[in-house]
N, C-alpha and C. Protein backbone atom coordinates (compact mmCIF):
# COMPACT_ATOMS: atom_id res chain seq x y z
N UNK A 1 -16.01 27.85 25.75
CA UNK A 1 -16.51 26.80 24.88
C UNK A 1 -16.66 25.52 25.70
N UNK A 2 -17.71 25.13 25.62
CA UNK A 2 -18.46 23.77 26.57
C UNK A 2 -18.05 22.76 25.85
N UNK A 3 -16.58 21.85 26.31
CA UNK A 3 -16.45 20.51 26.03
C UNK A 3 -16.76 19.19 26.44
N UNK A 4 -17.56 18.12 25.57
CA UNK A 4 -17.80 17.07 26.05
C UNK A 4 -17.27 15.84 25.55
N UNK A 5 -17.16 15.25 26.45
CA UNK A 5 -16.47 13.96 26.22
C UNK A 5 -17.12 12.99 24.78
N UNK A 6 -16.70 12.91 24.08
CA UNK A 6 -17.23 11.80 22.28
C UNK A 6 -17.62 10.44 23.00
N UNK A 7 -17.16 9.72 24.34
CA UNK A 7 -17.86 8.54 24.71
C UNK A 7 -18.76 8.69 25.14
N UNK A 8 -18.37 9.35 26.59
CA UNK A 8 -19.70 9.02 27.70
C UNK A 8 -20.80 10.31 27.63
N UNK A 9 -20.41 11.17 27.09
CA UNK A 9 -20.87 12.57 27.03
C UNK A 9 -20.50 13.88 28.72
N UNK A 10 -19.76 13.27 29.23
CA UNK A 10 -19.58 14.26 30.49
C UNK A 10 -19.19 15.47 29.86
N UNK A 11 -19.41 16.54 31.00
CA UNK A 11 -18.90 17.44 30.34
C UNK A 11 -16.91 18.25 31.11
N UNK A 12 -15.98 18.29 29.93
CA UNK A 12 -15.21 18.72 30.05
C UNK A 12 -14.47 19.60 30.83
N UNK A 13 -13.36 20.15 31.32
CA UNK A 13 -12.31 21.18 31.20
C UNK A 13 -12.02 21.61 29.95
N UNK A 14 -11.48 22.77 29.86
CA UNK A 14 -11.32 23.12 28.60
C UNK A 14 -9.76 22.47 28.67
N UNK A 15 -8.71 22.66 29.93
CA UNK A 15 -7.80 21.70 29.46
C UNK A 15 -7.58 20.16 29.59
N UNK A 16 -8.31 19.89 29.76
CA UNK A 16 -8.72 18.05 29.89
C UNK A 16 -7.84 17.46 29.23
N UNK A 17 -6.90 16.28 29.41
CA UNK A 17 -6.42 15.71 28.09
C UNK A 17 -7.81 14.68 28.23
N UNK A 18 -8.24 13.83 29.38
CA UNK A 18 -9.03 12.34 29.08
C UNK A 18 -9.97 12.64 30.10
N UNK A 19 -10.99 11.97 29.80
CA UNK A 19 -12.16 12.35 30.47
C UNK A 19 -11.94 11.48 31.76
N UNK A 20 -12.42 12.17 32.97
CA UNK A 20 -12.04 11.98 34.18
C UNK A 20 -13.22 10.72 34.50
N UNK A 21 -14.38 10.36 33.97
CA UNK A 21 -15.61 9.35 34.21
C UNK A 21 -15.00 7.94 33.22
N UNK A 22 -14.66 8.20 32.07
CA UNK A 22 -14.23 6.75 31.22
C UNK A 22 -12.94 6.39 30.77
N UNK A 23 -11.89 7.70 30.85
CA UNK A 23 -10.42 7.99 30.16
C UNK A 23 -10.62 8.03 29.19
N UNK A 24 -11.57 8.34 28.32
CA UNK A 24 -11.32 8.44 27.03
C UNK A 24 -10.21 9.67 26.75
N UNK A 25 -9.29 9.46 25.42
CA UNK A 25 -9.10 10.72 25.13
C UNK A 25 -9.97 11.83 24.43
N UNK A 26 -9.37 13.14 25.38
CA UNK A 26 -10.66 14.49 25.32
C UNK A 26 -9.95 14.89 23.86
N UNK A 27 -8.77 15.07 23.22
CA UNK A 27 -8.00 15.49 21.78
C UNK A 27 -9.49 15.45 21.20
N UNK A 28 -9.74 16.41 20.51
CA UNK A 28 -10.28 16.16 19.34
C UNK A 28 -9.70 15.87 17.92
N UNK A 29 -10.74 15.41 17.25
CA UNK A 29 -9.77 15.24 15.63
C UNK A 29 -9.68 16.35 15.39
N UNK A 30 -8.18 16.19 14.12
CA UNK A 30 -7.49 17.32 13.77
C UNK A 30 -8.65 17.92 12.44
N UNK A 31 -9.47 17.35 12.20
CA UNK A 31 -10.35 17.57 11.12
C UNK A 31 -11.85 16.37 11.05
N UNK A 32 -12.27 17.17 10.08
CA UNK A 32 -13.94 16.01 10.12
C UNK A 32 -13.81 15.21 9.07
N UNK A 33 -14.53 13.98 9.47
CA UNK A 33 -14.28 13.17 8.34
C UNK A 33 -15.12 13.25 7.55
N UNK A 34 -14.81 13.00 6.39
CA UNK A 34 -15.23 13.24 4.68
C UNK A 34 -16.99 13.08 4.64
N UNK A 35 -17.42 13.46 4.33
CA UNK A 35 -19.00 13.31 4.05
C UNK A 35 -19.60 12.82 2.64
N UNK A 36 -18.23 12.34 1.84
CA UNK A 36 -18.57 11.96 0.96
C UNK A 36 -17.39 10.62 0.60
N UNK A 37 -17.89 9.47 -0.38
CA UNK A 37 -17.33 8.92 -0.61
C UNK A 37 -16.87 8.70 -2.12
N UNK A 38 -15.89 8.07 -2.68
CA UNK A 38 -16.09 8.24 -3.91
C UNK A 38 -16.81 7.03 -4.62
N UNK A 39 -17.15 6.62 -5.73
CA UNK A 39 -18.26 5.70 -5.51
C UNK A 39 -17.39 4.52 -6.67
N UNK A 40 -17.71 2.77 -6.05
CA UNK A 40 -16.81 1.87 -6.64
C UNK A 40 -17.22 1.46 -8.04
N UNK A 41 -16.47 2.16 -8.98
CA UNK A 41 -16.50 1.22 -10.57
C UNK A 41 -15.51 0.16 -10.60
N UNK A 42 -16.36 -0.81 -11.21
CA UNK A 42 -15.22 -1.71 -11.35
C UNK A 42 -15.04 -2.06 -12.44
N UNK A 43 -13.84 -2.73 -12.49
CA UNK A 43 -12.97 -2.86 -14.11
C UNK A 43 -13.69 -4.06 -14.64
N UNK A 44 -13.99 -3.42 -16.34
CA UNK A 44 -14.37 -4.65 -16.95
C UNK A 44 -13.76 -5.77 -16.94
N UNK A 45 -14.22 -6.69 -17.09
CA UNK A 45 -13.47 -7.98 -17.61
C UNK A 45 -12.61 -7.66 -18.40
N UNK A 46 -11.30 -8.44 -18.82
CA UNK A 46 -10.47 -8.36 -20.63
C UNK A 46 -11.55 -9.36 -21.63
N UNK A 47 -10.85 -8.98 -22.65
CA UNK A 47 -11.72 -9.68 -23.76
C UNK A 47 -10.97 -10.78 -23.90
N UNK A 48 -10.74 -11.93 -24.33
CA UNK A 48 -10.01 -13.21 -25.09
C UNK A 48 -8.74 -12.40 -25.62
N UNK A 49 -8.87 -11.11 -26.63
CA UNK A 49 -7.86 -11.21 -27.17
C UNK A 49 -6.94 -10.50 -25.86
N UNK A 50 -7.80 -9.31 -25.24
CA UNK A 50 -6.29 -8.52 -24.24
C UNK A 50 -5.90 -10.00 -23.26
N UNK A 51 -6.50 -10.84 -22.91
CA UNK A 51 -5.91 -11.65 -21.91
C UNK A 51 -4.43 -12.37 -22.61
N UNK A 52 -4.68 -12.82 -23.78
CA UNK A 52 -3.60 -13.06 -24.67
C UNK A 52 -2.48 -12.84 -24.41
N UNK A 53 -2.77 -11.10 -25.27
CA UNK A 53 -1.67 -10.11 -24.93
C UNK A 53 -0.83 -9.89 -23.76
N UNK A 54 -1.93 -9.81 -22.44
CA UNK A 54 -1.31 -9.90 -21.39
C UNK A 54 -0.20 -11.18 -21.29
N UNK A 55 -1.07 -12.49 -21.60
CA UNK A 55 -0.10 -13.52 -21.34
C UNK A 55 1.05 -13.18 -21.84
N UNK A 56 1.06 -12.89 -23.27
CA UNK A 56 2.69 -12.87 -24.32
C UNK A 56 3.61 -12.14 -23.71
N UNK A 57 2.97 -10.61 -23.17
CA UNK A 57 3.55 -9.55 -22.70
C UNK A 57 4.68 -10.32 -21.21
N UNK A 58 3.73 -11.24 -20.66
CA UNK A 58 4.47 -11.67 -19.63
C UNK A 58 5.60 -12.50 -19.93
N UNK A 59 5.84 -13.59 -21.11
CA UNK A 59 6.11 -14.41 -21.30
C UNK A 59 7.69 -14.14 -21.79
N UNK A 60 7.44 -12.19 -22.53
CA UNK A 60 8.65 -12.01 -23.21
C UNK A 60 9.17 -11.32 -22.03
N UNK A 61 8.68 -10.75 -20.81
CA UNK A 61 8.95 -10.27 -19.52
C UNK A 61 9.87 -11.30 -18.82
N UNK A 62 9.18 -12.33 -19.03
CA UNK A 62 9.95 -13.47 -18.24
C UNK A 62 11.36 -13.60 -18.99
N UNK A 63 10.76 -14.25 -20.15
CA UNK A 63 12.08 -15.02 -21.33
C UNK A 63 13.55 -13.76 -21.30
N UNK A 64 12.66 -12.74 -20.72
CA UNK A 64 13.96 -11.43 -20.97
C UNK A 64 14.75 -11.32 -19.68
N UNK A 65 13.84 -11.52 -18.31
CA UNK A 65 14.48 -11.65 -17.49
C UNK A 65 15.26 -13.08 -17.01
N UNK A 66 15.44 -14.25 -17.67
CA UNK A 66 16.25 -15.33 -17.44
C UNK A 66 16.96 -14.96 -18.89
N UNK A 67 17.32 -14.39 -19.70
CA UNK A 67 18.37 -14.61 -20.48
C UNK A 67 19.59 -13.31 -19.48
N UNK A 68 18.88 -12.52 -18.99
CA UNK A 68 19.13 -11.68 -18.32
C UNK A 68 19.99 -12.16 -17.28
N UNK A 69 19.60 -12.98 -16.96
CA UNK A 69 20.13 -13.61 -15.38
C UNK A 69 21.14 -14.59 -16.09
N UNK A 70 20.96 -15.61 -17.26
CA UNK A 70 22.05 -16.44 -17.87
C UNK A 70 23.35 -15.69 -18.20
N UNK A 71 22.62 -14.42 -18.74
CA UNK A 71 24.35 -13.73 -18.96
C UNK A 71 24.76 -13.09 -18.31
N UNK A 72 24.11 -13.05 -16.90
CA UNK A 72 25.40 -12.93 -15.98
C UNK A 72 26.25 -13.60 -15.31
N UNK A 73 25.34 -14.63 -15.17
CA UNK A 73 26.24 -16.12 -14.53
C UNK A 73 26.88 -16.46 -15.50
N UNK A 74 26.82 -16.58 -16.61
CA UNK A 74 28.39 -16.73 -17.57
C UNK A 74 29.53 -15.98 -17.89
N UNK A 75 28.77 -14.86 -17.62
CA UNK A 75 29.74 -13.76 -17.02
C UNK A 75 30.70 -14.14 -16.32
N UNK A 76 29.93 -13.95 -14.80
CA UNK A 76 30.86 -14.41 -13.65
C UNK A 76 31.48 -15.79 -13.96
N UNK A 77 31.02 -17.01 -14.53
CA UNK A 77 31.97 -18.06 -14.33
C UNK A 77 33.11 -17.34 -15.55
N UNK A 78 33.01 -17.34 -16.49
CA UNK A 78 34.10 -17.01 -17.48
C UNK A 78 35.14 -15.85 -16.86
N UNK A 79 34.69 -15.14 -15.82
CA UNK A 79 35.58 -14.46 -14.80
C UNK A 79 36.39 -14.63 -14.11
N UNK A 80 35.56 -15.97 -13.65
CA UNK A 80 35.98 -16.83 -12.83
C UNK A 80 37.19 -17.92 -13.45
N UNK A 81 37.09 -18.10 -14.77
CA UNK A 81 37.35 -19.39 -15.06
C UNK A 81 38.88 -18.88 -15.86
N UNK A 82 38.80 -17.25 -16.23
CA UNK A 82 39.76 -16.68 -16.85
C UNK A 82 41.29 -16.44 -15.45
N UNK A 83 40.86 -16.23 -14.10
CA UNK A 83 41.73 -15.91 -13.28
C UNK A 83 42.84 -17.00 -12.66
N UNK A 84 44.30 -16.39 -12.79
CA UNK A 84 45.41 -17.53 -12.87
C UNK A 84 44.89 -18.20 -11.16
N UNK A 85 45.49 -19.39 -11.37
CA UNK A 85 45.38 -20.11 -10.36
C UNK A 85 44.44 -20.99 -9.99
């Protein structure tokens, strides 16, 4: 089997690692690349009302994660504040 170099086009050894005229490496790919692509849809806009939603959704995301975080730091101080000494 007649190997040639993918840069310069010389032609090969069959055990070549890099072509002896440019160094390219002689490896071929482990496979061919795709001949197809998949093709880009893009996402509608939201409407007025989902942007909303989104906002609220975030808002009780948030409000949940700082009550979240308050009761643990009162936690720890009342832990803190319970130990002799």
């Amino acid at each position: 089997m007649d190997r040639f170099c993918p840069n310069c086009g010389v032609q090969l050894d069959n055990v070549a690692l890099f072509c002896p005229r440019c160094g390219n490496s002689a490896a071929q790919p482990p496979f061919p690349p795709p001949r197809y692509s998949v093709p880009y849809t893009p996402v509608p806009p939201l409407s007025p009302k989902e942007q909303r939603r989104e906002r609220v959704i975030l808002a009780c995301v948030l409000a949940g994660g700082f009550v979240l975080f308050a009761g643990v730091i009162a936690g720890v101080v009342l832990l803190f504040a319970s130990l002799p000494g």
